[in-house]
Protein backbone atom coordinates (compact mmCIF):
# COMPACT_ATOMS: atom_id res chain seq x y z
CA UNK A 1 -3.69 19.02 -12.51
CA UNK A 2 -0.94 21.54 -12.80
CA UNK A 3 -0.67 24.16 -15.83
CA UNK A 4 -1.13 22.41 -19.40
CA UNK A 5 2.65 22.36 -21.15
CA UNK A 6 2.46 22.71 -25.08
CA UNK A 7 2.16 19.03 -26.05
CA UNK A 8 -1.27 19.24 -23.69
CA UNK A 9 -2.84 22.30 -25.33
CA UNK A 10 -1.90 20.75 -28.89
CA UNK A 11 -3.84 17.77 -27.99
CA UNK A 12 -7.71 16.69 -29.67
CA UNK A 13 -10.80 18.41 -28.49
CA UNK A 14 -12.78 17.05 -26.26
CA UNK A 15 -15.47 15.73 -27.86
CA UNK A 16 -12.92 13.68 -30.28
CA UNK A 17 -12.08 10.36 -29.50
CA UNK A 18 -8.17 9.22 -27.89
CA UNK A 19 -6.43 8.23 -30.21
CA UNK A 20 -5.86 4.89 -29.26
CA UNK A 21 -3.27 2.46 -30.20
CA UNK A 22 -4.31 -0.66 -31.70
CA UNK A 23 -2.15 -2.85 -29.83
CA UNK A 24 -1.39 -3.40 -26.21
CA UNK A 25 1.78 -1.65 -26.96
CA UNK A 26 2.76 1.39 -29.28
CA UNK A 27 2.85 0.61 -32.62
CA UNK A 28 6.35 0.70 -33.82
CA UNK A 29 7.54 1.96 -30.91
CA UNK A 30 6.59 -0.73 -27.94
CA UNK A 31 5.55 -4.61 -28.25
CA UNK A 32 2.53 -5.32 -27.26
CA UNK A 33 2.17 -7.31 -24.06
CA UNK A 34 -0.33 -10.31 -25.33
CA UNK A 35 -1.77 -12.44 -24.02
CA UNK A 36 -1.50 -10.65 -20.54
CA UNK A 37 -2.23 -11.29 -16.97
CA UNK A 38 -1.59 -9.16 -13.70
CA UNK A 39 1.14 -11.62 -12.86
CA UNK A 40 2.95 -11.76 -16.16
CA UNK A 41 2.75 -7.46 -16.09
CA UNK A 42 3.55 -7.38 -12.21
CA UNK A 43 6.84 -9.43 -13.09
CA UNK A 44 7.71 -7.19 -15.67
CA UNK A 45 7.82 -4.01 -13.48
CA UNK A 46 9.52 -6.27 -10.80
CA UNK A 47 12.36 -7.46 -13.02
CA UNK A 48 12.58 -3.92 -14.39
CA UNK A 49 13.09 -2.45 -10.89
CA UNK A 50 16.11 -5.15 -10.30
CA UNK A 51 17.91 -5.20 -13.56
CA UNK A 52 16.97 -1.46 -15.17
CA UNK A 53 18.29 -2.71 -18.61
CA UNK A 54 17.23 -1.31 -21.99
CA UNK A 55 15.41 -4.33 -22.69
CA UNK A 56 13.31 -4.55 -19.38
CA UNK A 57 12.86 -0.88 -19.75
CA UNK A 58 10.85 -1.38 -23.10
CA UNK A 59 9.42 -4.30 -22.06
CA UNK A 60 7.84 -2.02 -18.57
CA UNK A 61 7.03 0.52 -21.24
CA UNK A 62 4.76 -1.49 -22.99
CA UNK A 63 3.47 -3.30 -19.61
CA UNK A 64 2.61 0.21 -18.32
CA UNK A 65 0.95 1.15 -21.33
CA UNK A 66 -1.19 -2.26 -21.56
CA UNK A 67 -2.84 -1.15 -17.92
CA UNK A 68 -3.26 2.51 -19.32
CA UNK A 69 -5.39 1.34 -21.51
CA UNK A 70 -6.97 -1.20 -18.69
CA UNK A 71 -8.37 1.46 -16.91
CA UNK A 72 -10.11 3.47 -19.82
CA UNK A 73 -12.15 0.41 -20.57
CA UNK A 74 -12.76 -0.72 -17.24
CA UNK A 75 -16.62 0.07 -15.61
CA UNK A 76 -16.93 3.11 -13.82
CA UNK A 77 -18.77 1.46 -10.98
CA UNK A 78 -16.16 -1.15 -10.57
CA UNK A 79 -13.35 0.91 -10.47
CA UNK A 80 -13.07 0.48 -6.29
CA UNK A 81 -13.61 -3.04 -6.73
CA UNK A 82 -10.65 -3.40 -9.67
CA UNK A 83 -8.05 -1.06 -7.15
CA UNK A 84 -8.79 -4.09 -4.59
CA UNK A 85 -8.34 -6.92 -6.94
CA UNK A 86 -4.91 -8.40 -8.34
CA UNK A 87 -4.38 -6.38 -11.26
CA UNK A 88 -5.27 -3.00 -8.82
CA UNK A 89 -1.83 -4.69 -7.06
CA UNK A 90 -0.46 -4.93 -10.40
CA UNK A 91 -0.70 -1.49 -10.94
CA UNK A 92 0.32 0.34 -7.52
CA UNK A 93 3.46 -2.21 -7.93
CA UNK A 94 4.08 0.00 -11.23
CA UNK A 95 3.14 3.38 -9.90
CA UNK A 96 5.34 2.93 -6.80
CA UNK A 97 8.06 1.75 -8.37
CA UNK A 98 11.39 3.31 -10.34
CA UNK A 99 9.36 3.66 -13.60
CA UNK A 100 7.96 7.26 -13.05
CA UNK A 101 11.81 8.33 -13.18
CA UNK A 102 11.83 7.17 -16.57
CA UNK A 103 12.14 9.77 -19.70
CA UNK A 104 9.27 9.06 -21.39
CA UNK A 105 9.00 8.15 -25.30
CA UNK A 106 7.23 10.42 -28.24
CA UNK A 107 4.46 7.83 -28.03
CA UNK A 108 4.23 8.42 -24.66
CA UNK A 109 4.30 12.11 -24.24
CA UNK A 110 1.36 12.38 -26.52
CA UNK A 111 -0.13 9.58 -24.91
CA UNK A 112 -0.16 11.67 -21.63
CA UNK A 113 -0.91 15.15 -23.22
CA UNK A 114 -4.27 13.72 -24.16
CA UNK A 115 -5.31 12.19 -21.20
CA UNK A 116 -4.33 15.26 -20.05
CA UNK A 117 -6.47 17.45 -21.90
CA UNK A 118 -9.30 15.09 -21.49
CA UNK A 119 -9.11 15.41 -17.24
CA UNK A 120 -8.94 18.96 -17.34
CA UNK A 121 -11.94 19.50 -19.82
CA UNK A 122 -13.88 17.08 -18.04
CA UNK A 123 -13.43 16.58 -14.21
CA UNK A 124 -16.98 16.60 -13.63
CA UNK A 125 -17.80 13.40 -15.66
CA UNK A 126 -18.13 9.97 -14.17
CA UNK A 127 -15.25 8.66 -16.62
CA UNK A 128 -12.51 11.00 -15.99
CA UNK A 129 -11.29 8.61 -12.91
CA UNK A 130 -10.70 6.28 -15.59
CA UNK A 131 -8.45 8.49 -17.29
CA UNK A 132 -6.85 9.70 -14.12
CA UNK A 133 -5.68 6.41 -13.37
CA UNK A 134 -4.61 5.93 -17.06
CA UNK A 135 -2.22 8.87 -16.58
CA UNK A 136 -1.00 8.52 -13.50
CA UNK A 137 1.82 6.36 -14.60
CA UNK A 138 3.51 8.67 -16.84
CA UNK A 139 3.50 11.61 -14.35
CA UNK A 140 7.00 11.92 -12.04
CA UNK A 141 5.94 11.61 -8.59
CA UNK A 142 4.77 15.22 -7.22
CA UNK A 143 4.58 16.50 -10.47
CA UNK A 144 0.68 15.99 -10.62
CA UNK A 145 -1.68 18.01 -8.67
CA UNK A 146 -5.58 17.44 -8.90
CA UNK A 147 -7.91 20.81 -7.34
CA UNK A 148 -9.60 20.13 -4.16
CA UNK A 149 -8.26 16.64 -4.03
CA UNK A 150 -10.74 15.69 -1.05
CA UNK A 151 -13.90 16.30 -3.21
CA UNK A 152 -12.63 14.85 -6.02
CA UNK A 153 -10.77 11.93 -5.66
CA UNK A 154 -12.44 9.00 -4.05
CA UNK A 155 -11.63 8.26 -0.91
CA UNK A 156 -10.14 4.38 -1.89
CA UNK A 157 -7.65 6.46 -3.75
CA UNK A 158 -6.85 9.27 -1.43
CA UNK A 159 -3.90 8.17 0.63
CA UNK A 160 -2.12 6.81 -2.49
CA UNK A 161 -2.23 9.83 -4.63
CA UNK A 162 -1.75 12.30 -2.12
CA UNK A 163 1.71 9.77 -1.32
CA UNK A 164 2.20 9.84 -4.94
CA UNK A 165 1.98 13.90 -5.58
CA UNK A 166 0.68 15.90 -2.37
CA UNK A 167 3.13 15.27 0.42
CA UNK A 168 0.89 17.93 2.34
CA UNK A 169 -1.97 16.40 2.07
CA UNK A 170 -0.62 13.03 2.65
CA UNK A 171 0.59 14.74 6.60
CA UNK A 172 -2.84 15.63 6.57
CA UNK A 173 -4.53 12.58 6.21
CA UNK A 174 -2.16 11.26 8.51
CA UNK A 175 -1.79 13.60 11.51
CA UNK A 176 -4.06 12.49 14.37
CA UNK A 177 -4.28 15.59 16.24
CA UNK A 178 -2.24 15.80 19.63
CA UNK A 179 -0.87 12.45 19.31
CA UNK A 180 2.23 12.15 16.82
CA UNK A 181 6.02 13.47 17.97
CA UNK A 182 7.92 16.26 15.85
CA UNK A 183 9.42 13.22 13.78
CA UNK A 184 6.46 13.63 11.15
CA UNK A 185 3.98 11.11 12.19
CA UNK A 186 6.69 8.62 14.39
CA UNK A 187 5.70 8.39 18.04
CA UNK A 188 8.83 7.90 19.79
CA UNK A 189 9.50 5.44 22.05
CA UNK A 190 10.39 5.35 25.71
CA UNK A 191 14.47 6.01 26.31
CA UNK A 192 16.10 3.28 27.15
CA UNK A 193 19.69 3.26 28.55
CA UNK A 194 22.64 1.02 26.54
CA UNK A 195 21.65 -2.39 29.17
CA UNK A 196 17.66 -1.80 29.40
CA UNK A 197 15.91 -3.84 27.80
CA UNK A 198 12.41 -3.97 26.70
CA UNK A 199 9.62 -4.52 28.96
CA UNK A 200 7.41 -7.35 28.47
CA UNK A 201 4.03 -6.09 27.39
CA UNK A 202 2.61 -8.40 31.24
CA UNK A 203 4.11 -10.80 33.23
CA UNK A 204 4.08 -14.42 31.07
CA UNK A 205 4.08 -12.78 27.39
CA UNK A 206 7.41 -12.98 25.82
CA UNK A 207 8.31 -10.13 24.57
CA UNK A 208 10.55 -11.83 21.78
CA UNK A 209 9.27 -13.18 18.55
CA UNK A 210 11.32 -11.07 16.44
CA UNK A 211 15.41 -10.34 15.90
CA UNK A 212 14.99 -6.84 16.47
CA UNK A 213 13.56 -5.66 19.47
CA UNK A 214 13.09 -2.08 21.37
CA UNK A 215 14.83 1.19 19.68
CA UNK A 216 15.77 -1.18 17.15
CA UNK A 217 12.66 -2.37 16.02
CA UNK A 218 10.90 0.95 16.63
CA UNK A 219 13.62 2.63 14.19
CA UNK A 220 12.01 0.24 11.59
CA UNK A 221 9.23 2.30 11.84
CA UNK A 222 10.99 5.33 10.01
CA UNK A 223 12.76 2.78 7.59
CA UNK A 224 11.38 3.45 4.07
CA UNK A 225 13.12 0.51 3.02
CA UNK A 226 11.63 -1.42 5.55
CA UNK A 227 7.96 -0.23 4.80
CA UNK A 228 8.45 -0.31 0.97
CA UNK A 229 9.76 -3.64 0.90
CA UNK A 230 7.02 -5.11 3.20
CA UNK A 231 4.37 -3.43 0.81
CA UNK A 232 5.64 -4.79 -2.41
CA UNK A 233 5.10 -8.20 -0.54
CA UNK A 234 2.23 -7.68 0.21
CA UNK A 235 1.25 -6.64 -3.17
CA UNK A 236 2.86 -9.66 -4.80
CA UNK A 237 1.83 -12.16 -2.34
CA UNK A 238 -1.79 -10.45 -3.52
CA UNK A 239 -1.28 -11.09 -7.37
CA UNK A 240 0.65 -14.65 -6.98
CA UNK A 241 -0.62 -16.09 -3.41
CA UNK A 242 1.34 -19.43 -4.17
CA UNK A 243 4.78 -18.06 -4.28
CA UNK A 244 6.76 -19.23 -1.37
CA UNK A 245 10.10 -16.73 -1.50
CA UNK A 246 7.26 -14.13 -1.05
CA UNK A 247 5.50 -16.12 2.01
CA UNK A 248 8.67 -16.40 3.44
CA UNK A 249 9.45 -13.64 3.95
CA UNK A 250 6.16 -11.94 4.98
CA UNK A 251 6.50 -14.59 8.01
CA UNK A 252 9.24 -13.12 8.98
CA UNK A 253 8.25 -9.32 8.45
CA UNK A 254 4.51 -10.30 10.24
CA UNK A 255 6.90 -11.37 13.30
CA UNK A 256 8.35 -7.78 13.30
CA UNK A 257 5.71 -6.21 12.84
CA UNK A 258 4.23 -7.65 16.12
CA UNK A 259 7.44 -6.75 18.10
CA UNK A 260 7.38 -3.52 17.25
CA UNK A 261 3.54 -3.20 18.75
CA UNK A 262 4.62 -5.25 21.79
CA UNK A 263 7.86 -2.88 22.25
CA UNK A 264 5.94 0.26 22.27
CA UNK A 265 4.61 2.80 24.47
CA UNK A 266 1.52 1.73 25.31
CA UNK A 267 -0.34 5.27 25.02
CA UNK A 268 1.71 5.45 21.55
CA UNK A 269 -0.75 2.77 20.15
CA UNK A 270 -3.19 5.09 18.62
CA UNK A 271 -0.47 7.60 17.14
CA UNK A 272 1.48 4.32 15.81
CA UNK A 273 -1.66 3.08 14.00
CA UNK A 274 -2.65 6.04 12.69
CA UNK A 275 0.88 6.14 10.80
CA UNK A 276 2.48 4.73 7.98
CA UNK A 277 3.25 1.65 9.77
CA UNK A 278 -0.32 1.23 11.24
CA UNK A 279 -1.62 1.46 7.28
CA UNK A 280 1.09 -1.11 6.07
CA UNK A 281 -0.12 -3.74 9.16
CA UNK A 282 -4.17 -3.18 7.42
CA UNK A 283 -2.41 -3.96 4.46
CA UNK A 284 -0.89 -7.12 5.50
CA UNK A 285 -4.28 -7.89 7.38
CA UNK A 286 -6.17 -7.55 4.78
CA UNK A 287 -4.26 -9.39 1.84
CA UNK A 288 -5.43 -12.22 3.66
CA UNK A 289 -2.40 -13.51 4.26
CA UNK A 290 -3.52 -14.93 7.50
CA UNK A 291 -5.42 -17.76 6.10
CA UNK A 292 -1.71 -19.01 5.26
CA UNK A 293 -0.93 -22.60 7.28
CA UNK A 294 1.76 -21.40 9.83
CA UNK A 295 5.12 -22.28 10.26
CA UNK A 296 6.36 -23.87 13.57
CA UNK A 297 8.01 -20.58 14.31
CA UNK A 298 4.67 -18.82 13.49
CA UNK A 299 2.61 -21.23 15.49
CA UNK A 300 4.05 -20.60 18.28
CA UNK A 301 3.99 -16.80 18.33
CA UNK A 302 0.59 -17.33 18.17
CA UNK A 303 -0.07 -19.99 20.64
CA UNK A 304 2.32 -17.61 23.23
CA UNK A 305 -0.21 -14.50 22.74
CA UNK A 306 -3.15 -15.57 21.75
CA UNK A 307 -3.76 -16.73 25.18
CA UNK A 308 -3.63 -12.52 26.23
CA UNK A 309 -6.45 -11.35 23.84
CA UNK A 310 -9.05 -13.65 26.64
CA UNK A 311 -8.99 -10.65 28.48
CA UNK A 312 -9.03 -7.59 27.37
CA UNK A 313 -9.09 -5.57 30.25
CA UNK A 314 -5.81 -6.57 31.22
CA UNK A 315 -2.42 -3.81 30.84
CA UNK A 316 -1.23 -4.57 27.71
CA UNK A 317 -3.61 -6.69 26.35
CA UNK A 318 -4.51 -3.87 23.09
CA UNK A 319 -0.65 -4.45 22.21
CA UNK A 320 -1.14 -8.28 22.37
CA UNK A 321 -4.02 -7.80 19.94
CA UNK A 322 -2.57 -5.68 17.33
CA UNK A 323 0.73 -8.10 17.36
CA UNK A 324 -1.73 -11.25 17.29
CA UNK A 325 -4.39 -10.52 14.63
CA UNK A 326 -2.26 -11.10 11.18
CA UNK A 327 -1.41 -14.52 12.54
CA UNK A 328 -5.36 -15.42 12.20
CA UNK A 329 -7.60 -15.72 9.39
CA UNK A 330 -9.83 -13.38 8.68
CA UNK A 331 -12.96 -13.62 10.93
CA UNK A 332 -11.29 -16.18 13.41
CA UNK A 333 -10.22 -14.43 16.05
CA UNK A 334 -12.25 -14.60 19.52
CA UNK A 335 -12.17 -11.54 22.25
CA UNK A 336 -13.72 -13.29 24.92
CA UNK A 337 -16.57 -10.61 25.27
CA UNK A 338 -13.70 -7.83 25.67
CA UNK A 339 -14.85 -5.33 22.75
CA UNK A 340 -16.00 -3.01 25.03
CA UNK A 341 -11.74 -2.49 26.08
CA UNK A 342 -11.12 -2.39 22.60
CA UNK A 343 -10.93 1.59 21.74
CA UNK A 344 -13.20 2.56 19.07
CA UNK A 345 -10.06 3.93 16.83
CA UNK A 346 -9.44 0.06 15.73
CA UNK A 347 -12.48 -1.71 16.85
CA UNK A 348 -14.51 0.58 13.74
CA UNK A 349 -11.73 -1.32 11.81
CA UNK A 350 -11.56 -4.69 13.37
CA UNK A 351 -14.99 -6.02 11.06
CA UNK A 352 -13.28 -4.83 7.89
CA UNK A 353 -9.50 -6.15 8.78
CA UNK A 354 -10.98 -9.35 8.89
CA UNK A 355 -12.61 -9.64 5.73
CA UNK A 356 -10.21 -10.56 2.86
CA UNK A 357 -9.46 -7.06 0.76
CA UNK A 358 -6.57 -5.67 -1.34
CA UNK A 359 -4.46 -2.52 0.13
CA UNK A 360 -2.33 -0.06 -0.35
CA UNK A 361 1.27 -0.24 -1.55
CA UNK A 362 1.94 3.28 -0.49
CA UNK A 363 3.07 3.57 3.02
């Protein structure tokens, strides 16, 4: 991290323990949040990010603090496993969201200048992660930086800490060489005059299963609002899989998401997945959403491409594939002996897409 302020450097030594609050909250500051679950905590940061109110402010305060605390008792060689499960959702919900903007309390400050202190005296040790994730909450986004952040944060954590506080990096990690446009990561697609519409991906594939289709749908690509709000769905639909708002509307999304890899450019496939957008649709895959029963709408999407992925070899088939897989359970889909036309940039992902996991809010 960056230079220690005064509140850090007045902080315990190291060998001392954290002075810990009792509570899940902050003693006479915050109430705790007892008995808790990742679904009562998750709707306390949502709520918070649609009514901002004093009250839902202290009650996020004390949420946040309750998974501070989470993470410096969780096992060290279960953290991975915990970032994948429902309260790991819980948690990037909180980290992505408007709290970070937040003036933080007395409590808090100190709170943070000793995990602090304890991650600079002690980066080598297997804990420190723990405490890493502890403070990452109470640090405004890209005012954290961690020293050769490829050697030393893992690599399930990577992308979202390097959205979080190292936009650099985050290009980095992103950037497939020779491939993405001057629009930071956005291929672009083909120019299309006023009347042109989009091609069909081959003859007897609609090319319709979403409103938005063509420069439309590939300007959704650049749409943080777009991305954000699909990966806080995602998330949700994670930590409460029965809600049906939440299904609802990741039917809809899913259906745009596949439009937008029907509409474009066919050698733009790589450069698309290997984007922001390509990490939210490994998101959506694996959140296991799939497994969902499907809508008549849905259905027939599926039934009308499905059909495509048989063949492999054929133009436009990939594009089929990548708009057809969320609508499938994990494991389910058939390739009818095609994997060798399936390019080794998403077949190496295909086996792990479609087993159920937890992703990545940050897009």
């Amino acid at each position: 991290m960056g230079r220690s302020s005064a509140a850090e450097r007045e902080s315990l030594p190291a060998g001392s323990p954290l002075r810990e609050p009792e509570s899940a909250g902050i003693p006479g500051v915050l109430p705790p949040i007892t008995p808790w679950s990742a679904a009562r905590v998750a709707a306390i940061f949502q709520q918070f990010g649609q009514s901002p109110t004093p009250l839902h402010l202290v009650e996020a305060q004390g949420a946040r603090h309750c998974l501070s605390r989470f993470w410096l008792s969780a096992p060290v060689d279960q953290l991975e496993a915990l970032y994948r499960s429902p309260i790991g959702a819980c948690y990037r919900l909180l980290i992505a969201g408007p709290m970070s903007a937040q003036p933080l309390l007395a409590e808090e400050e100190r709170w943070k200048a000793e995990l602090s202190q304890r991650i600079l005296s002690r980066f080598d040790r297997p804990e420190t992660f723990n405490m890493l994730l502890a403070a990452i909450p109470y640090f405004p986004r890209g005012k954290m930086r961690v020293a050769d952040p490829l050697r030393q944060i893992p690599r399930w954590f990577l992308t979202d800490y390097a959205t979080l506080f190292d936009p650099s990096l985050l290009q980095q990690l992103r950037q497939p060489a020779g491939l993405l446009g001057p629009s930071g990561g956005v291929p672009a697609p083909r120019p299309q005059t006023p009347h042109q519409a989009p091609a069909p991906v081959q003859q007897g594939v609609p090319p319709a299963i979403a409103p938005k289709r063509g420069n439309e749908a590939m300007a959704l690509i650049q749409n943080k609002e777009f991305i954000g709000r699909m990966s806080g769905l995602v998330n949700l639909y994670t930590i409460d899989p029965s809600d049906a708002e939440v299904k609802r509307e990741l039917s809809a999304l899913r259906r745009q998401m596949g439009q937008i890899w029907l509409d474009v450019n066919r050698d733009q496939l790589q450069a698309l997945y290997q984007t922001s957008f390509g990490q939210l649709f490994r998101n959506l895959m694996a959140s296991g959403f799939g497994r969902e029963t499907l809508g008549p709408e849905d259905q027939q999407v599926r039934d009308q491409l499905a059909p495509h992925v048989a063949d492999m070899k054929k133009p436009g088939a990939l594009a089929v594939l990548l708009a057809v897989l969320p609508f499938f359970p994990p494991g389910k889909i058939q390739f009818g002996g095609g994997e060798q036309f399936i390019p080794a940039w998403l077949l190496q992902d295909i086996a792990s897409l479609q087993r159920p996991a937890v992703p990545s809010v940050f897009q």
